[in-house]
C-alpha atoms as a PDB file:
ATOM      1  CA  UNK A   1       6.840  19.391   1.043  1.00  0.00           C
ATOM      2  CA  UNK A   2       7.756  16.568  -0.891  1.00  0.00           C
ATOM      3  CA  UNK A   3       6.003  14.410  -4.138  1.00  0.00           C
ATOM      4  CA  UNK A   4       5.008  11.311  -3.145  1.00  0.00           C
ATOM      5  CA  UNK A   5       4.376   8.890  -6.594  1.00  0.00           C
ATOM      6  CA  UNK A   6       2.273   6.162  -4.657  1.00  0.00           C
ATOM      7  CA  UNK A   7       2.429   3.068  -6.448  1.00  0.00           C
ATOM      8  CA  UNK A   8       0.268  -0.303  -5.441  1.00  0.00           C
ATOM      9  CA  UNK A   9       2.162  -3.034  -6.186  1.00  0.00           C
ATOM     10  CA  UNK A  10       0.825  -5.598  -9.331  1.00  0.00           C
ATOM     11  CA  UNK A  11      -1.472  -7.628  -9.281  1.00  0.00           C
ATOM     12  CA  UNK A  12      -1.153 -10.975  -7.623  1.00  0.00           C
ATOM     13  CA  UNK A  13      -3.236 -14.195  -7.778  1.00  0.00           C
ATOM     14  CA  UNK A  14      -4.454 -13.483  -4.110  1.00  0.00           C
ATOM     15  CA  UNK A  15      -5.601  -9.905  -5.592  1.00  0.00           C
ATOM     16  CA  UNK A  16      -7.763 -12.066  -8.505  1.00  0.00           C
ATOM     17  CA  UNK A  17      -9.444 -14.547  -6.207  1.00  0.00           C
ATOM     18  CA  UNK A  18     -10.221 -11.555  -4.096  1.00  0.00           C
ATOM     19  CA  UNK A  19      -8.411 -13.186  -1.044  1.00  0.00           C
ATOM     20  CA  UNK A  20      -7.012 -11.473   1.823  1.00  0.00           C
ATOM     21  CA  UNK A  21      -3.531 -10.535   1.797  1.00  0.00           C
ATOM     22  CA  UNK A  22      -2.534  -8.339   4.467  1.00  0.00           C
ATOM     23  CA  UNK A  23       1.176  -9.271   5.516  1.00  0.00           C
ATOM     24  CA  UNK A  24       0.749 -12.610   3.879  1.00  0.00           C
ATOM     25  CA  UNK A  25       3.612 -12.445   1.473  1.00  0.00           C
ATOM     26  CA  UNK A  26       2.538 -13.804  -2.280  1.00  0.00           C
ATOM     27  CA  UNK A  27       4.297 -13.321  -5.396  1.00  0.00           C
ATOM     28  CA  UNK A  28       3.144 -11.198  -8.497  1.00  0.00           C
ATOM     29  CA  UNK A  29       1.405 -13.302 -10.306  1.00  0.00           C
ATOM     30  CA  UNK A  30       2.299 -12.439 -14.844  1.00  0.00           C
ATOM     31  CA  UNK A  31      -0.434  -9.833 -14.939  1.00  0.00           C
ATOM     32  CA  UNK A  32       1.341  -8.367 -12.180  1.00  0.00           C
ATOM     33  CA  UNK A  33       4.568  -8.680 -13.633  1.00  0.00           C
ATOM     34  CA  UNK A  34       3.088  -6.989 -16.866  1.00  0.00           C
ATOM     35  CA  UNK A  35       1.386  -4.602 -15.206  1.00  0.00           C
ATOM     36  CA  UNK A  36       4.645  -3.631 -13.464  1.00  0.00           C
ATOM     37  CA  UNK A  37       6.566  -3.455 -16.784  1.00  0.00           C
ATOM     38  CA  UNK A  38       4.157  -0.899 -18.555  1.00  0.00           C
ATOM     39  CA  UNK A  39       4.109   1.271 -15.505  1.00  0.00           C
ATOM     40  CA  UNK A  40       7.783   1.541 -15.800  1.00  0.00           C
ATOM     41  CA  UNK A  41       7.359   2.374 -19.035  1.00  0.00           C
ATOM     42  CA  UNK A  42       5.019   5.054 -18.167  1.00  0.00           C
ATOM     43  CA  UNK A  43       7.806   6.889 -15.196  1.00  0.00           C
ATOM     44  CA  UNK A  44      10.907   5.863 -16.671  1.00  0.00           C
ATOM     45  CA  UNK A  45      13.069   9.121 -17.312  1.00  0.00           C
ATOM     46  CA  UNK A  46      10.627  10.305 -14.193  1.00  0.00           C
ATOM     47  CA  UNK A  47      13.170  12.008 -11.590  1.00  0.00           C
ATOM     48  CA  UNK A  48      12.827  10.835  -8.584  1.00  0.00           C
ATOM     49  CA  UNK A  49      15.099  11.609  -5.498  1.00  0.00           C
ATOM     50  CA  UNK A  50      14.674   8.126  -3.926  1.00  0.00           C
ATOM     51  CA  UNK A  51      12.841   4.881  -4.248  1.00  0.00           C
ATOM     52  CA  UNK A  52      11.081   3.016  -1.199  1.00  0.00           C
ATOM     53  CA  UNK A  53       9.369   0.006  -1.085  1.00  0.00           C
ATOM     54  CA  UNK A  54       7.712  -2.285   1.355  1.00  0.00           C
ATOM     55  CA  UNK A  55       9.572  -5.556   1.927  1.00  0.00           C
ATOM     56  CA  UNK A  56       6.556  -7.846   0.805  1.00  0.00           C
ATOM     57  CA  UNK A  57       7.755  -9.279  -2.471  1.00  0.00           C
ATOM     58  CA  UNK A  58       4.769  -8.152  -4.134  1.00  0.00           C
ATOM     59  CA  UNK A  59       5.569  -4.665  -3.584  1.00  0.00           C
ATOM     60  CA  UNK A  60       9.477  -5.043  -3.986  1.00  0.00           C
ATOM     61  CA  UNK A  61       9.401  -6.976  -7.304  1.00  0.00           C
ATOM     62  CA  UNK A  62       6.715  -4.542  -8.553  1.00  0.00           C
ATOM     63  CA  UNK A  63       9.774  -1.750  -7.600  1.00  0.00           C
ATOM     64  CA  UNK A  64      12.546  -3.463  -8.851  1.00  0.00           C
ATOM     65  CA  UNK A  65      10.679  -3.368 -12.110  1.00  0.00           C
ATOM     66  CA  UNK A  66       9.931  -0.416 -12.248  1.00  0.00           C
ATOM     67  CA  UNK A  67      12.858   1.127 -10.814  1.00  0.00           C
ATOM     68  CA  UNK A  68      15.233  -0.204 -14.327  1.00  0.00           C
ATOM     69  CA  UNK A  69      13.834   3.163 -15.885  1.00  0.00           C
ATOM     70  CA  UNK A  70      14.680   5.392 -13.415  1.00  0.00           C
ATOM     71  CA  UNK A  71      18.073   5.924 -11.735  1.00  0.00           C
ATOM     72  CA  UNK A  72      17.615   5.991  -8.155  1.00  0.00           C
ATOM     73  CA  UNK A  73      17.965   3.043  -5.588  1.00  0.00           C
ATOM     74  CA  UNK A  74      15.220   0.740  -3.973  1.00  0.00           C
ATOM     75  CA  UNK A  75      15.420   1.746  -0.124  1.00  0.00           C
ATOM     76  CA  UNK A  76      13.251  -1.337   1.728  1.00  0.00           C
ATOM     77  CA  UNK A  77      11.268  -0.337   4.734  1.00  0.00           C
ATOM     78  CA  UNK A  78       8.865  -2.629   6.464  1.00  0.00           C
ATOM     79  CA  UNK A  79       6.467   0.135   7.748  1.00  0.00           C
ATOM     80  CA  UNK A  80       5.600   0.117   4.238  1.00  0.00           C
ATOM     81  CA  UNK A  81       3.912  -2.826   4.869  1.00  0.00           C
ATOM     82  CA  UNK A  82       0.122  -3.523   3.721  1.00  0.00           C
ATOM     83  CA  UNK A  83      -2.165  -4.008   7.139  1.00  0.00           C
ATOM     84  CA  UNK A  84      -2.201  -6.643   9.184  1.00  0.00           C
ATOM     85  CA  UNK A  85      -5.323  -9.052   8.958  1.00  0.00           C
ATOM     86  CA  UNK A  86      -4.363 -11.449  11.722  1.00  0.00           C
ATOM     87  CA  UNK A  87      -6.089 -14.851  11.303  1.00  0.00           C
ATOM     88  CA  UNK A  88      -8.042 -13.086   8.262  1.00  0.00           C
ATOM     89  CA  UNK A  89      -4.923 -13.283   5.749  1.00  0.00           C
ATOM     90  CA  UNK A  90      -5.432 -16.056   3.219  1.00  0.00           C
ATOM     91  CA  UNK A  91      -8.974 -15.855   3.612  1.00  0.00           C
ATOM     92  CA  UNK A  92     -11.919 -14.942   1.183  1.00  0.00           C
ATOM     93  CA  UNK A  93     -14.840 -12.591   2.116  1.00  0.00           C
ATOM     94  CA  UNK A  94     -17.283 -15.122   2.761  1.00  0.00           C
ATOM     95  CA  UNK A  95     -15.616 -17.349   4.693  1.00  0.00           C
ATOM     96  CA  UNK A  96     -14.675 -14.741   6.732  1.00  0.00           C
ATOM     97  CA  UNK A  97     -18.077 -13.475   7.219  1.00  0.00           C
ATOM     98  CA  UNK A  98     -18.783 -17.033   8.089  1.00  0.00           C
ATOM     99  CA  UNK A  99     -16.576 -17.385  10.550  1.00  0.00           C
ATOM    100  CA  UNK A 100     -16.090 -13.559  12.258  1.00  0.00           C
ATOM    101  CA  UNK A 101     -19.532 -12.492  11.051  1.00  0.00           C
ATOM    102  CA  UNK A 102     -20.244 -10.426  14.848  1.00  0.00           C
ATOM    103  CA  UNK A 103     -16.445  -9.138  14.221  1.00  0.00           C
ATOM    104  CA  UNK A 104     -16.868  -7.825  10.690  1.00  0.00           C
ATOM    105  CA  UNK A 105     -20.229  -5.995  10.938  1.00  0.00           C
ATOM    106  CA  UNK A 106     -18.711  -4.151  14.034  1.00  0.00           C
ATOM    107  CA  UNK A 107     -15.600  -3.770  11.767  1.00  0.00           C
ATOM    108  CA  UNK A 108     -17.781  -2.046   9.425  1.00  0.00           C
ATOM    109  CA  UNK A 109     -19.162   0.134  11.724  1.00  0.00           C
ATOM    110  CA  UNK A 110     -16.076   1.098  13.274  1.00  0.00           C
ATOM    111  CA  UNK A 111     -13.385   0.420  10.658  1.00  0.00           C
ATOM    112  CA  UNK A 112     -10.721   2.981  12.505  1.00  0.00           C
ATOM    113  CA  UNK A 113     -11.258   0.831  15.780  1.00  0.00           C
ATOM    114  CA  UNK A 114     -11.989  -2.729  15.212  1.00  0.00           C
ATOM    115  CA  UNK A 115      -9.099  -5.160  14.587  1.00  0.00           C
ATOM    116  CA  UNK A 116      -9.697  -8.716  12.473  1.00  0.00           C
ATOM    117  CA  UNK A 117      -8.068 -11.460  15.243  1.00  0.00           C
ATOM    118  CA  UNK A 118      -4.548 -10.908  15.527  1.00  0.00           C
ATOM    119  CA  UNK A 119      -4.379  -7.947  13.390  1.00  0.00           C
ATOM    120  CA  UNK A 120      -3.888  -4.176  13.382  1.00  0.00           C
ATOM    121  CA  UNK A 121      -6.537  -1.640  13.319  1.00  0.00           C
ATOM    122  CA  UNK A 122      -6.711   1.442  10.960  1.00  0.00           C
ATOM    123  CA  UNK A 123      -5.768   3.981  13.523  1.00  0.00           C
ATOM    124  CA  UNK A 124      -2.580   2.028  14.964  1.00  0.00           C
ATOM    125  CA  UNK A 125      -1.420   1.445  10.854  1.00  0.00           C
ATOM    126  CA  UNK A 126      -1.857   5.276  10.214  1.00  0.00           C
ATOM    127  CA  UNK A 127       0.429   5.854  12.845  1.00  0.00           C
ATOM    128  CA  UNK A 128       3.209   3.667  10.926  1.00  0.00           C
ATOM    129  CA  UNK A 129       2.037   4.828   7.802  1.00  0.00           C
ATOM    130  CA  UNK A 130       1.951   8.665   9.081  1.00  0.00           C
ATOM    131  CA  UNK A 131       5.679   7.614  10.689  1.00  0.00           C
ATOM    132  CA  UNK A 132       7.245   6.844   7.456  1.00  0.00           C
ATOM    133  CA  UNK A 133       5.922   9.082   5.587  1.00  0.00           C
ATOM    134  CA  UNK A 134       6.973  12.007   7.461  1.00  0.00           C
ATOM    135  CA  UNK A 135      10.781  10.068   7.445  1.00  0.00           C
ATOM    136  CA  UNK A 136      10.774   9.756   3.663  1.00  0.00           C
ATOM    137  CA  UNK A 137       9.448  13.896   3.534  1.00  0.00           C
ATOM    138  CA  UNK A 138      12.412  14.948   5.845  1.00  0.00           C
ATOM    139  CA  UNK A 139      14.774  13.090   3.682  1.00  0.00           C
ATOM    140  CA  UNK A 140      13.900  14.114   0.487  1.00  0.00           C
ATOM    141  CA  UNK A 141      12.376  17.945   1.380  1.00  0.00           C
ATOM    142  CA  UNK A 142      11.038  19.304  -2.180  1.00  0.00           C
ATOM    143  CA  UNK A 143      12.039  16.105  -4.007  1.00  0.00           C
ATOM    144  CA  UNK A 144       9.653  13.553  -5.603  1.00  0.00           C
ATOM    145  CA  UNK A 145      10.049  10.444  -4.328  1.00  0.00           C
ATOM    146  CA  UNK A 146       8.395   7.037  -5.457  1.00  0.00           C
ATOM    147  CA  UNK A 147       6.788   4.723  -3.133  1.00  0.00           C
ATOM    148  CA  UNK A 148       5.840   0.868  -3.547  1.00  0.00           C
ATOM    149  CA  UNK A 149       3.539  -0.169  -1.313  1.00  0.00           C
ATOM    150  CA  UNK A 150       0.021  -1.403  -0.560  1.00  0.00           C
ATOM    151  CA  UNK A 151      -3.413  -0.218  -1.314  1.00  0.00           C
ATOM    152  CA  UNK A 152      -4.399   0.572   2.354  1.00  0.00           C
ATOM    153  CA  UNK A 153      -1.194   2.658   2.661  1.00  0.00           C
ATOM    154  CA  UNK A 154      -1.805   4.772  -0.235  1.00  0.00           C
ATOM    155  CA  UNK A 155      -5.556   5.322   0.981  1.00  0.00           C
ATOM    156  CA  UNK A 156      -4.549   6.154   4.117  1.00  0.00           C
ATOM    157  CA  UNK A 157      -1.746   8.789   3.316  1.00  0.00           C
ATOM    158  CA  UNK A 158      -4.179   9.654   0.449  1.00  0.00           C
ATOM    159  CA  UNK A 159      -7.609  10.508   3.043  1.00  0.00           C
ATOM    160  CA  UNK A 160      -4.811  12.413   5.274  1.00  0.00           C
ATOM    161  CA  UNK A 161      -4.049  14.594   2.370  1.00  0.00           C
ATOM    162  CA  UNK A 162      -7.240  15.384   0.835  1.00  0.00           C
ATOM    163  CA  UNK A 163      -9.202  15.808   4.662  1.00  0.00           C
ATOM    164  CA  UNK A 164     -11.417  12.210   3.459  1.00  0.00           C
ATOM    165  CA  UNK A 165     -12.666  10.809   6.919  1.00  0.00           C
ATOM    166  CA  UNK A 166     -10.522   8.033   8.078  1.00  0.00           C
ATOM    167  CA  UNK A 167     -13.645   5.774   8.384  1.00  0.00           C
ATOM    168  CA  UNK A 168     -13.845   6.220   4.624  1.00  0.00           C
ATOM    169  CA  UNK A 169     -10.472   4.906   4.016  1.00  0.00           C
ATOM    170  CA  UNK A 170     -11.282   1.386   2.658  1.00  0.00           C
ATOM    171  CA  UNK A 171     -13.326   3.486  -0.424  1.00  0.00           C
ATOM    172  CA  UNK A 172     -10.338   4.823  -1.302  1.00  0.00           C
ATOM    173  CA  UNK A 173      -7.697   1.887  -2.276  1.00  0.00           C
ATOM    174  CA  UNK A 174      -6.338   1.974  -5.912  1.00  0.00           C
ATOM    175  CA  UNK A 175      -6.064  -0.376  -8.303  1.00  0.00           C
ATOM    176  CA  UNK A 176      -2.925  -2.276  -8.686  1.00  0.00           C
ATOM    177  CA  UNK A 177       0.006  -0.386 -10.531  1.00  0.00           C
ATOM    178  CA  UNK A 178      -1.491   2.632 -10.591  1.00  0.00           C
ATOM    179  CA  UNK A 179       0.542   5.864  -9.963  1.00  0.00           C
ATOM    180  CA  UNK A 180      -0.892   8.455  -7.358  1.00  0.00           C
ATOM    181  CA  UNK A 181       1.006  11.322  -6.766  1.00  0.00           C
ATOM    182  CA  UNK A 182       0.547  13.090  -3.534  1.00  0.00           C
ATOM    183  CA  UNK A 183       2.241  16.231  -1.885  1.00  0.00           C
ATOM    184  CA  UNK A 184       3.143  15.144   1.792  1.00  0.00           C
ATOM    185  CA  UNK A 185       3.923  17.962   4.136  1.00  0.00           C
ATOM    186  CA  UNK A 186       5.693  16.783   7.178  1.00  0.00           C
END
């Protein structure tokens, strides 16, 4: 078994004008940056074994901030990637319901299943999500390892752990920088 500290990355403007971000690749934005900085704060002296992080700047600057307190490296993986949203990415909720209204109602009845246009679907990203986790828990087998990532990662490795349905998944996404520790078991 290994500790996973789950970390969303900061915030970013995308994240404030509530706009779709999946893969899209936007900066943090100073909250972000800030938020970032005091979670450091909060883990530095933390021992961790390793440090991943998705290759999304978001998600890597958030880690590089963080990772001044602590002394291991910043491994980069792109399976640590947020979702992909297709055509969706960039968008804001009601445009998209606008424009895929048919699309997301049957996404939100099926939210393992359906895919937005050009995107992944929950059940092919827990796969990749399941994937890497299981590669960072044979690495590092009883260490404590953080992880900078996305909010649909973390819910997804989080509903694994805890036995939440999968079609509860989007319930369960954190808030940006916020530590969740989680013991994955390969």
């Amino acid at each position: 078994m290994t500790r996973l500290i789950l970390v969303r990355h900061g915030q970013t403007d995308w994240n404030q004008e509530r706009r779709y971000q999946g893969q899209a690749d936007p900066p943090l934005n100073d909250q972000g940056r800030q938020q970032a900085r005091e979670l450091a704060a909060r883990l530095a002296g933390e021992r961790v074994s390793a440090i991943y992080s998705s290759d999304l700047r978001r998600a890597l600057e958030t880690a590089q901030i963080i990772a001044h307190g602590l002394t291991a490296l910043i491994q980069v993986d792109p399976r640590l990637r947020e979702i992909s949203l297709g055509k969706w990415e960039g968008m804001l909720y009601p445009d998209i319901l606008a424009q895929y209204e048919t699309l997301w109602w049957s996404r939100e009845r099926d939210p393992v299943n359906v895919r937005p246009p050009g995107g992944e679907n929950v059940a092919e990203f827990t796969l990749r999500v399941h994937e890497i986790a299981d590669e960072i828990s044979a690495h590092h087998p009883g260490g404590q390892v953080l992880v900078v990532t996305h909010g649909l990662v973390i819910a997804v490795l989080k509903c694994a752990i805890q036995g939440i349905p999968m079609e509860q998944v989007f319930q369960h996404i954190p808030d940006n920088a916020f530590p969740l520790p989680l013991d994955w078991r390969l």
